[in-house]
Protein backbone atom coordinates (compact mmCIF):
# COMPACT_ATOMS: atom_id res chain seq x y z
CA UNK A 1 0.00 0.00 0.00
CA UNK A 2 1.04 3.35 -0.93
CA UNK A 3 1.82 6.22 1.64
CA UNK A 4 -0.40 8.62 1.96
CA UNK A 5 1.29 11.98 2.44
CA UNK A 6 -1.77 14.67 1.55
CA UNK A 7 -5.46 14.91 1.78
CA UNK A 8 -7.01 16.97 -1.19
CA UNK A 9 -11.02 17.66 -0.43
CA UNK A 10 -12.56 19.12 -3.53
CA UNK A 11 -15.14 21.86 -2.23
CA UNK A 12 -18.37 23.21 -3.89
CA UNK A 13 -20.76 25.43 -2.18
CA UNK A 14 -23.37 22.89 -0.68
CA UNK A 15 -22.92 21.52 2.84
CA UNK A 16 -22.08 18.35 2.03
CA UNK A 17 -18.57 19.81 1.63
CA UNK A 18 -18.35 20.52 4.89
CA UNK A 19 -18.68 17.07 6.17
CA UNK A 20 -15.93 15.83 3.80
CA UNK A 21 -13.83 18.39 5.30
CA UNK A 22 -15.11 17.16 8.78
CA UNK A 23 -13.83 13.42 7.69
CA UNK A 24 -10.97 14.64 5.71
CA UNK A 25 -9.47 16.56 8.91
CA UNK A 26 -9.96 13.36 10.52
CA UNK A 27 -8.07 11.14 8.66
CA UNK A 28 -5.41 13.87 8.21
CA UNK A 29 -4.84 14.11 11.99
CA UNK A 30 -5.02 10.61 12.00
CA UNK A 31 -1.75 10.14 8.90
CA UNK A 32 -0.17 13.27 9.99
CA UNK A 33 -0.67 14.93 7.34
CA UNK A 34 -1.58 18.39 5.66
CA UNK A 35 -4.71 18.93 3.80
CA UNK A 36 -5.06 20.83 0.43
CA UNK A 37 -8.45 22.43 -0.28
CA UNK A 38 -9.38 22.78 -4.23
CA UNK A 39 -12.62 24.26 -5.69
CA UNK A 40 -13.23 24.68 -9.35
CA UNK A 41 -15.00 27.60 -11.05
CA UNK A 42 -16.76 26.64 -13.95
CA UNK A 43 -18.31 29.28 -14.48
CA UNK A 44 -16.23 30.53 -17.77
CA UNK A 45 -17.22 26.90 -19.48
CA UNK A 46 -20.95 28.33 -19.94
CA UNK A 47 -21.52 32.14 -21.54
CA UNK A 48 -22.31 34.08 -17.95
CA UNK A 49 -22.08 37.95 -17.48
CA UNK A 50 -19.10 39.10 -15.98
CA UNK A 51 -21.37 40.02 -12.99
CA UNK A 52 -22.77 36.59 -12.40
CA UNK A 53 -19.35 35.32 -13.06
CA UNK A 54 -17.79 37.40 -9.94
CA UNK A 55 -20.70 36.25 -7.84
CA UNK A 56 -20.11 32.89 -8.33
CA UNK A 57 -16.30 33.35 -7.63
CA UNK A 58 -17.28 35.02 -4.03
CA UNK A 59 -19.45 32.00 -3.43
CA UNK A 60 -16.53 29.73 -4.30
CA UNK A 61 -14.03 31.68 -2.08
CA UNK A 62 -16.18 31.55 0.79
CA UNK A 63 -17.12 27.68 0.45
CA UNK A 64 -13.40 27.38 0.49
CA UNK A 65 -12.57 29.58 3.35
CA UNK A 66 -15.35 27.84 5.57
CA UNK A 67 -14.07 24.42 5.18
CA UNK A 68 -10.14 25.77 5.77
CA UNK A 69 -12.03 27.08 8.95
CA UNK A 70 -13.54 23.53 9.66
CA UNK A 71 -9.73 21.80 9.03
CA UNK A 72 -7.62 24.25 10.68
CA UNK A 73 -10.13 24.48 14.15
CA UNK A 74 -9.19 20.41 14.13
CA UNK A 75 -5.18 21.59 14.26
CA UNK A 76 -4.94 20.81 10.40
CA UNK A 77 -2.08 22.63 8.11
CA UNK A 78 -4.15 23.58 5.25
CA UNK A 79 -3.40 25.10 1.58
CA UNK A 80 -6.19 25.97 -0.96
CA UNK A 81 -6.36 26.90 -4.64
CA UNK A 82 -9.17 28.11 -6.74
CA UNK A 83 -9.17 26.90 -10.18
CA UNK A 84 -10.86 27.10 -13.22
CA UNK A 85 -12.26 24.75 -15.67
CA UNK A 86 -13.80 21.64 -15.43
CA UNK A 87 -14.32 19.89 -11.94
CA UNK A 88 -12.97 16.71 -12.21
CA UNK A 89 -10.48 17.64 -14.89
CA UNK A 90 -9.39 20.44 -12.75
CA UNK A 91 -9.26 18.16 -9.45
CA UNK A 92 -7.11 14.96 -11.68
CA UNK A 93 -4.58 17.64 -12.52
CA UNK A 94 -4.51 19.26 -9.25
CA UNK A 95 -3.90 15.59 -7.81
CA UNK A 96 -0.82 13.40 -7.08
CA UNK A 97 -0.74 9.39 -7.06
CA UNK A 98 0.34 9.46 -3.13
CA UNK A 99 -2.94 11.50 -2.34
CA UNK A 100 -5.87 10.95 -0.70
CA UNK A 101 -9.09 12.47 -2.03
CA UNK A 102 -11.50 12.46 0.67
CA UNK A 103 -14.58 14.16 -1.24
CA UNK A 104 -18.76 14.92 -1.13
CA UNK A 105 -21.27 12.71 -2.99
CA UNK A 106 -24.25 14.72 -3.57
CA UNK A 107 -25.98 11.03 -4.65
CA UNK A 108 -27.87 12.40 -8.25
CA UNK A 109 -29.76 9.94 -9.85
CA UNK A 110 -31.35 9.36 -12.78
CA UNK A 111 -32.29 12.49 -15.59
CA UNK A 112 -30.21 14.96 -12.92
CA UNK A 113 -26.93 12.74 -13.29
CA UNK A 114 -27.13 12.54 -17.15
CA UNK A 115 -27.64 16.34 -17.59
CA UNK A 116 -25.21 17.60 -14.68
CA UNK A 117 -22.67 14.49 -14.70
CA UNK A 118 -21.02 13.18 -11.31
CA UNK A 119 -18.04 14.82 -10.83
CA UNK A 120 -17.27 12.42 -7.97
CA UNK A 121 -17.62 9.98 -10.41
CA UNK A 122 -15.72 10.99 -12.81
CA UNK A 123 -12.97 11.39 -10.72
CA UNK A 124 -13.54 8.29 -8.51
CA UNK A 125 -13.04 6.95 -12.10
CA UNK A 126 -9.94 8.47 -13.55
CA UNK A 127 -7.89 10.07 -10.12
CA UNK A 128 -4.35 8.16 -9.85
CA UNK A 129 -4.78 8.15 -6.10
CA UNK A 130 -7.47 6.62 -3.75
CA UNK A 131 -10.54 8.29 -3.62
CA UNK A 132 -12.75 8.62 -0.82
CA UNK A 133 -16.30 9.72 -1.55
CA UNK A 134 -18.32 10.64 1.34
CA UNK A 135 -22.26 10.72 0.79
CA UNK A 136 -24.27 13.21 3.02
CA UNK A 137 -25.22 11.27 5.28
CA UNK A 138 -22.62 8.88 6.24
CA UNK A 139 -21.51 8.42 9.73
CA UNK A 140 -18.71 10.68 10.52
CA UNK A 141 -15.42 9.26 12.43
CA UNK A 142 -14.52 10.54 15.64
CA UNK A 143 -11.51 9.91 17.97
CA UNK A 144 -13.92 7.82 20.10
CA UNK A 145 -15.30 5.75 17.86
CA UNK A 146 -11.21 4.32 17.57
CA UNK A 147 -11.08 4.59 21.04
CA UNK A 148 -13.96 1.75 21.50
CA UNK A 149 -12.74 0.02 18.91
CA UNK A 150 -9.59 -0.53 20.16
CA UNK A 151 -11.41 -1.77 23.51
CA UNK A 152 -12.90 -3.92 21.57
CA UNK A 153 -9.94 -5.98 20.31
């Protein structure tokens, strides 16, 4: 098994990036590692007004600097970048093979998933490093959750 020696979370503006940060900062406490935050703008891929285009640029900042908030309160180094393109184009490039990706599953199905795509998926698909997707409502991982488990062994 490789080592792991950085968490990348890729951040949108829904809350479900917040509890991949929330997981992320876990497992990054728990490798000793640093965490890189990445959100995409794709804004420029569709024709927008300048206007709109800023405004969706703020939104992305923020997202970004309220999950840095949610890694760096659990005593997490973290780095972010901004990009812009494609999502999971953006996030494969942004990537290295001895990553981890911890990242938010919004769970679209059917006619929503054909006409938006998964970016999760599509990254899940083509990332060289191990991907963790984290739906909205999975459990989250806490110190004491390993704590009983090691009582239990």
């Amino acid at each position: 098994m490789k080592t792991i020696n950085r968490i990348v979370i890729p951040v949108d503006t829904t809350d479900v990036s917040k509890v991949a940060a929330e997981q992320g900062a876990f497992f990054a406490k728990l490798l000793n590692v640093e965490i890189s935050i990445i959100s995409v703008n794709d804004s420029r891929q569709y024709m927008l007004s300048k206007l709109l285009e800023e405004k969706i640029e703020r939104e992305k900042l923020t997202a970004i600097e309220e999950v840095k908030k949610i890694t760096e309160g659990q005593g997490v180094t973290t780095t972010t970048k901004l990009a812009a393109g494609a999502p999971a184009s953006e996030i494969i490039k942004f990537v290295k093979d001895d990553d981890l990706i911890v990242m938010a599953s919004k769970g679209r199905k059917g006619f929503n998933k054909f006409l938006l795509g998964s970016v999760s998926e599509e990254v899940l698909k083509t990332a060289p490093c191990t991907v963790m997707v984290i739906k909205e409502k999975t459990k989250k991982w806490t110190v004491e959750d390993l704590a009983a488990l090691a009582k239990e062994e």
